[in-house]
N, C-alpha and C. Protein backbone atom coordinates (compact mmCIF):
# COMPACT_ATOMS: atom_id res chain seq x y z
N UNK A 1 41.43 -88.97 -63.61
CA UNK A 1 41.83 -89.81 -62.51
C UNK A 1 43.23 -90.34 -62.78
N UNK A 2 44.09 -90.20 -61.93
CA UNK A 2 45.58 -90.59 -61.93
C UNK A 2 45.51 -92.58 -61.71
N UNK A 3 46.82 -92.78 -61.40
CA UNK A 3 46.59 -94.32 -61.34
C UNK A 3 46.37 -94.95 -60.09
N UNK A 4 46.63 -93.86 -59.25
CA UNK A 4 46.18 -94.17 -57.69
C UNK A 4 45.30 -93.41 -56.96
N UNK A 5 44.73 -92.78 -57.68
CA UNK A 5 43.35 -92.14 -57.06
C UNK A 5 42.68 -90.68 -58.25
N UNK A 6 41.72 -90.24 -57.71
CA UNK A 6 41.06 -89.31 -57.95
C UNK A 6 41.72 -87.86 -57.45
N UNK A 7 42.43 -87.14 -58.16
CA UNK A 7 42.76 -86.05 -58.24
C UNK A 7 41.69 -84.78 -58.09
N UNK A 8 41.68 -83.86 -56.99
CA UNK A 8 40.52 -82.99 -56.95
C UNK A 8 41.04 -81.76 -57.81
N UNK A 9 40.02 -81.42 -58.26
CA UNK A 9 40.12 -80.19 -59.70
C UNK A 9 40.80 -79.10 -59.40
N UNK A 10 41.03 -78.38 -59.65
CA UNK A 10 41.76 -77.12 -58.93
C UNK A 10 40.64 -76.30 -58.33
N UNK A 11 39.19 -75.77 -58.65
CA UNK A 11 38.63 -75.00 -57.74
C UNK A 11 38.19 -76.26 -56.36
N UNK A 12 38.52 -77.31 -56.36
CA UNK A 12 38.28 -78.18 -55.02
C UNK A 12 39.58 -77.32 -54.42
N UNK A 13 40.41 -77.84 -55.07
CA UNK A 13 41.61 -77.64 -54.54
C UNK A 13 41.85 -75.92 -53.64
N UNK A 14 41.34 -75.34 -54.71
CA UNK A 14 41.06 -73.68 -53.97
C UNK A 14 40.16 -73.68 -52.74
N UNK A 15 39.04 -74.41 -52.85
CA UNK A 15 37.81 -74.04 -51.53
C UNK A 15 38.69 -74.52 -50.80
N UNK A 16 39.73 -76.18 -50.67
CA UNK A 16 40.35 -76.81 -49.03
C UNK A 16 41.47 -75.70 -48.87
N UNK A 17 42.13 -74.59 -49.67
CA UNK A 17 43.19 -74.07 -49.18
C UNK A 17 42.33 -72.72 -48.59
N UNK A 18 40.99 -72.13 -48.99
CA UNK A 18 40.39 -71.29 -47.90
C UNK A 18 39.75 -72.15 -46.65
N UNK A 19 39.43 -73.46 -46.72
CA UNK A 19 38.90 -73.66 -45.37
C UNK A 19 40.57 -74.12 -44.26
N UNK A 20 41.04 -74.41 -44.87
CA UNK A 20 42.39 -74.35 -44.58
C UNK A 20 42.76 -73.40 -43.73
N UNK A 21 42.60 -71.88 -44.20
CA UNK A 21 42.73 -70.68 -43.73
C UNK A 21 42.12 -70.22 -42.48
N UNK A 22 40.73 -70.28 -42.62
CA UNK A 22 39.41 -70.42 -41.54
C UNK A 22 39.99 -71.36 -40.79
N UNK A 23 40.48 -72.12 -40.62
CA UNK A 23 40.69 -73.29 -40.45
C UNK A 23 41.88 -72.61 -39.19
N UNK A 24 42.80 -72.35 -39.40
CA UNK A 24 44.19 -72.03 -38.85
C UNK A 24 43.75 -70.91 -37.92
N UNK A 25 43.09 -69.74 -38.63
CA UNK A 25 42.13 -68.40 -37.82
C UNK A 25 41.01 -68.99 -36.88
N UNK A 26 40.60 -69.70 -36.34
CA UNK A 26 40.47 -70.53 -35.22
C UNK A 26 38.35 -70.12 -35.98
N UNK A 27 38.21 -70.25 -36.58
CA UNK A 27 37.02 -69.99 -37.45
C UNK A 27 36.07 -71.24 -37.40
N UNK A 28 35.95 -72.20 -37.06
CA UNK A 28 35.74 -74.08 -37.67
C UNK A 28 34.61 -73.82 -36.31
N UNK A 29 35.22 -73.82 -35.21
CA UNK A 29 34.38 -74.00 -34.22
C UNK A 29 34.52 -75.33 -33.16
N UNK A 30 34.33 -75.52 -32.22
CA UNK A 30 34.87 -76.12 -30.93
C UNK A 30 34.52 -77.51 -31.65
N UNK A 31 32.95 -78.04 -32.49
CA UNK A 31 33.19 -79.44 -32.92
C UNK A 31 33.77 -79.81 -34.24
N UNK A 32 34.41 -78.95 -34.34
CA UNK A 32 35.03 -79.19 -35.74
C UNK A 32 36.01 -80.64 -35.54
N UNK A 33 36.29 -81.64 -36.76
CA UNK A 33 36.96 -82.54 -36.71
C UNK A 33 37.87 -82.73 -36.89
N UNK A 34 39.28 -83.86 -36.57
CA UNK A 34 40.09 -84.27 -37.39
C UNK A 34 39.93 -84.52 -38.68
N UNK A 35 39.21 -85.23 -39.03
CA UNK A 35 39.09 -86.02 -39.98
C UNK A 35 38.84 -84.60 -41.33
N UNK A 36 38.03 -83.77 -40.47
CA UNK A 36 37.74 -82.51 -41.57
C UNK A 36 38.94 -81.72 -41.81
N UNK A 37 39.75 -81.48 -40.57
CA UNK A 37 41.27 -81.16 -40.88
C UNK A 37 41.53 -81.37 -41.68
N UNK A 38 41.98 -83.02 -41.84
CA UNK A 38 42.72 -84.19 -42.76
C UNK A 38 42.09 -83.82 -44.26
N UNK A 39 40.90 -83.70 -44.26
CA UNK A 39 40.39 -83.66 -46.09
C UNK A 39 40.40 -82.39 -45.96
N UNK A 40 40.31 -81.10 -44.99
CA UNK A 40 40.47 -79.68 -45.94
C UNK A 40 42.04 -79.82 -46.12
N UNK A 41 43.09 -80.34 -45.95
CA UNK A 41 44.07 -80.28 -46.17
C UNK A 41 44.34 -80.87 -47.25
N UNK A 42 44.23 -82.52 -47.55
CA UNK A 42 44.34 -83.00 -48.78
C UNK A 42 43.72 -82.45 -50.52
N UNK A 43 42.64 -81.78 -49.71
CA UNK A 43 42.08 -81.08 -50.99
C UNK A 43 43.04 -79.73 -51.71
N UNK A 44 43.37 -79.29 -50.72
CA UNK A 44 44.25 -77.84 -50.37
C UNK A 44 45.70 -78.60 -51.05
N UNK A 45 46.26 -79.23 -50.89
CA UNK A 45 47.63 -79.77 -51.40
C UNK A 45 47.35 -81.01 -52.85
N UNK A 46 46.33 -81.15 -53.44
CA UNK A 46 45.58 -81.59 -54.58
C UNK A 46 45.63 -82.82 -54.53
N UNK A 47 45.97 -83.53 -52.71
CA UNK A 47 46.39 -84.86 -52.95
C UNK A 47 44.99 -85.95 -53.58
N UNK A 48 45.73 -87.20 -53.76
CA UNK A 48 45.11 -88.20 -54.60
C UNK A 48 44.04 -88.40 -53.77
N UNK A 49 42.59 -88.97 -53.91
CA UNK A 49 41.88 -89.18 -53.17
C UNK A 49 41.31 -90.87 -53.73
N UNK A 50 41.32 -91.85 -53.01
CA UNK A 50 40.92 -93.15 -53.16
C UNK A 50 39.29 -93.53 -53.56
N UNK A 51 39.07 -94.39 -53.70
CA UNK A 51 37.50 -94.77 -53.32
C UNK A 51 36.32 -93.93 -52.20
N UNK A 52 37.19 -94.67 -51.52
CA UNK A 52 36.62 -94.82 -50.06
C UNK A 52 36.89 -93.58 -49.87
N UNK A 53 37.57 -92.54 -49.97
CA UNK A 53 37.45 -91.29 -49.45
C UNK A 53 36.30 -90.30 -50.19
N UNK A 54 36.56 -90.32 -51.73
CA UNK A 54 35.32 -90.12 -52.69
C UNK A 54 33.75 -90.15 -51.88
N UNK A 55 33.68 -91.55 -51.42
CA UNK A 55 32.54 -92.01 -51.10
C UNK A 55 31.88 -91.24 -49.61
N UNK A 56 33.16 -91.41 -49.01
CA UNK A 56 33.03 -90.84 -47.45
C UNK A 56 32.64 -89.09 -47.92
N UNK A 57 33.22 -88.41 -49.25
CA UNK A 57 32.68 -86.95 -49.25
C UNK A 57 31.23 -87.18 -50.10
N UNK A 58 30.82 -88.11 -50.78
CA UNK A 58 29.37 -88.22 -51.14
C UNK A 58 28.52 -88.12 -49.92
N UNK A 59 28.91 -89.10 -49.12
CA UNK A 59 27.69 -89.18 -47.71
C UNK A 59 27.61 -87.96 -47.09
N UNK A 60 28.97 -87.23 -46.72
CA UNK A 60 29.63 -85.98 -45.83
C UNK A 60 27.73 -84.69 -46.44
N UNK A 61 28.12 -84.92 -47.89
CA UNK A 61 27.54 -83.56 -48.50
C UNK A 61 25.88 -84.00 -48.67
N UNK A 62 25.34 -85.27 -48.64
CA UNK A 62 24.51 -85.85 -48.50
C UNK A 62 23.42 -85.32 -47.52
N UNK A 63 24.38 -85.43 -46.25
CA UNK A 63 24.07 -85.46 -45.00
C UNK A 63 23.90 -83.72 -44.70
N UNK A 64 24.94 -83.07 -44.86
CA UNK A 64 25.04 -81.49 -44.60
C UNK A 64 24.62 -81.08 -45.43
N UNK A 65 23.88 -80.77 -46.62
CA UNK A 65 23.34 -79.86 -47.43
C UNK A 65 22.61 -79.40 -46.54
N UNK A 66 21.30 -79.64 -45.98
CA UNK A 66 21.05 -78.72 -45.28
C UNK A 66 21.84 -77.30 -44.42
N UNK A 67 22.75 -78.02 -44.34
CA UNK A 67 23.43 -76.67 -43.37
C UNK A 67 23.57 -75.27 -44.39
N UNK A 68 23.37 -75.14 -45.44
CA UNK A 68 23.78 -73.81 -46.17
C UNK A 68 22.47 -73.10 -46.24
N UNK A 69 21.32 -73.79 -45.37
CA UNK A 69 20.51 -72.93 -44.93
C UNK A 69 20.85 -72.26 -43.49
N UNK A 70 21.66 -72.70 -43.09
CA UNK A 70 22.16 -71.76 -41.85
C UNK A 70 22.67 -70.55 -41.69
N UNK A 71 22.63 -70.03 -40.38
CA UNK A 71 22.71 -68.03 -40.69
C UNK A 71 24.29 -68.84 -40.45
N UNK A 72 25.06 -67.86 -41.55
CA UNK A 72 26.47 -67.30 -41.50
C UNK A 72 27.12 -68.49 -42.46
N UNK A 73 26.88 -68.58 -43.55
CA UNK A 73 26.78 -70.00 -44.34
C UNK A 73 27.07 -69.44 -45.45
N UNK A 74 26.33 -68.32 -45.91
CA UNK A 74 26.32 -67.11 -47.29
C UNK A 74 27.22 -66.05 -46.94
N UNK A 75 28.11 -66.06 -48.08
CA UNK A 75 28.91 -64.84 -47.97
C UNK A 75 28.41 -63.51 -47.87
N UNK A 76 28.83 -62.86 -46.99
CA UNK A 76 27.92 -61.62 -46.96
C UNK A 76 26.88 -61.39 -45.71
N UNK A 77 26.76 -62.56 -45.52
CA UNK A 77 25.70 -62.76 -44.17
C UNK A 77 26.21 -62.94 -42.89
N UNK A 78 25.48 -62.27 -41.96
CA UNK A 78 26.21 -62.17 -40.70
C UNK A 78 26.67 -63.04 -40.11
N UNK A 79 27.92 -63.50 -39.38
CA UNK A 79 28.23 -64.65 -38.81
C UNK A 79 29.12 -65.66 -39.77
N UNK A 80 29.26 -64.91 -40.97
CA UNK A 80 29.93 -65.35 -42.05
C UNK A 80 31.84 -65.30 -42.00
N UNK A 81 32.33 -66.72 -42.02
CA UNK A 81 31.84 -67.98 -42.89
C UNK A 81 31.46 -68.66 -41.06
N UNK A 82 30.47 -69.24 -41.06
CA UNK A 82 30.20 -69.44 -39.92
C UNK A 82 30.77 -71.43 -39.92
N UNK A 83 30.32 -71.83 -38.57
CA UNK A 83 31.71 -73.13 -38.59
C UNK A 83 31.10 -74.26 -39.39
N UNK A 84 30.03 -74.57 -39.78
CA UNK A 84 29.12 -75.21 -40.96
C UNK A 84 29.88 -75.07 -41.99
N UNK A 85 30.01 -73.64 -42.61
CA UNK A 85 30.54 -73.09 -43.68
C UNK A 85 31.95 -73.45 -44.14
N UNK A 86 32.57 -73.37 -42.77
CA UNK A 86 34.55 -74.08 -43.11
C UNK A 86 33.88 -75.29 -42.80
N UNK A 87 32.98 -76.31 -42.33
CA UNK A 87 33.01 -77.84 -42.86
C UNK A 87 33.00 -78.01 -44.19
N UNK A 88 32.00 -77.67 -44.35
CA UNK A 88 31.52 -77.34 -46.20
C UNK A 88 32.37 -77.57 -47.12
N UNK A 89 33.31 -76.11 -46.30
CA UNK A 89 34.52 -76.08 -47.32
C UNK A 89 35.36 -77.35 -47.18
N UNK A 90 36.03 -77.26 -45.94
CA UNK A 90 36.74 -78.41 -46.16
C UNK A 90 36.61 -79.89 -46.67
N UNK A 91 35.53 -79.95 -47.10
CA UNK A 91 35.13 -80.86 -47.39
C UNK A 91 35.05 -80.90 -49.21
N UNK A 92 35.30 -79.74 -49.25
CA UNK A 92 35.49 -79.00 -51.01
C UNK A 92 34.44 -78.22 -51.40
N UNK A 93 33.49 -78.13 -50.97
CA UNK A 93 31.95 -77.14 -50.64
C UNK A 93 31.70 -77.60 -51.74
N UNK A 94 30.95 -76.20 -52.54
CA UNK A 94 29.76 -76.48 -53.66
C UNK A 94 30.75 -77.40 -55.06
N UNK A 95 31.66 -76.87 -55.03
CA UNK A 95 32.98 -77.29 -56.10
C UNK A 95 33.28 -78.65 -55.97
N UNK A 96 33.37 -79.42 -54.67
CA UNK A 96 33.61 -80.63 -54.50
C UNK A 96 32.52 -81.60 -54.31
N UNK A 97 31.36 -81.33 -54.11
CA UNK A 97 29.85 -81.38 -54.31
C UNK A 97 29.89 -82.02 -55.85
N UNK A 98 29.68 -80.85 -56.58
CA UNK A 98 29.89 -81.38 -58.01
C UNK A 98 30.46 -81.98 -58.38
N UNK A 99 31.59 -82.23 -57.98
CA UNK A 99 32.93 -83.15 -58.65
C UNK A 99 32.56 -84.84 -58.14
N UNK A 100 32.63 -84.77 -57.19
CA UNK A 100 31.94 -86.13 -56.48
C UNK A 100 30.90 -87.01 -56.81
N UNK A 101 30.09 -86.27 -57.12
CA UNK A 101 28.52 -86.17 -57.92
C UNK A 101 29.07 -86.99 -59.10
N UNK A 102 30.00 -86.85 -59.58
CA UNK A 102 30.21 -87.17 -60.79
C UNK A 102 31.44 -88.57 -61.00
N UNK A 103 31.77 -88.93 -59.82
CA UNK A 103 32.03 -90.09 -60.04
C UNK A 103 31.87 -91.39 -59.23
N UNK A 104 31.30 -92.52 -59.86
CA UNK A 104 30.96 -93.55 -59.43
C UNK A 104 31.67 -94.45 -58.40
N UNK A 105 31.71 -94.45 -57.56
CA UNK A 105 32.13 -95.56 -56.82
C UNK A 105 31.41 -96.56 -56.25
């Protein structure tokens, strides 16, 4: 952790620069968010991440785990990366999952 926030690891940093991608290739899907914009981007450019943002991706992955039971969620599977899948990501997916997991706020 830097002195003004939580730095995401480099494979975070890799999943926000592919949902990033999906992201631009019009892939996300009609309810996709700002706000998911905003963090697949910050993750993607390794920016600092605060408390409160930490916290906001604990609840995010909390809440959506279920979705990677959805068709087009698994690489390889039809409908793949389906618009669940670039939330996921942008959000840092399984990589930012873990990382989060792991610190207290």
């Amino acid at each position: 952790m830097s002195s003004s926030g939580h730095t995401p690891p480099k494979g975070v940093q890799q999943v926000g620069q592919r949902a990033v991608r999906w992201i631009e290739e019009g892939r996300a899907g009609a309810g996709f968010t700002d706000v998911g914009r905003r963090r697949a981007h910050q993750l993607a450019d390794g920016e600092d991440l605060d408390d409160a943002d930490v916290k906001k991706m604990q609840v995010y992955f909390a809440r959506h785990r279920v979705d990677k039971d959805a068709k087009g969620f698994k690489r390889g599977s039809e409908g793949f990366p389906s618009p669940g899948r670039v939330a996921w990501d942008a959000w840092g997916g399984d990589a930012g999952e873990r990382w989060v997991r792991g610190i207290d706020v």
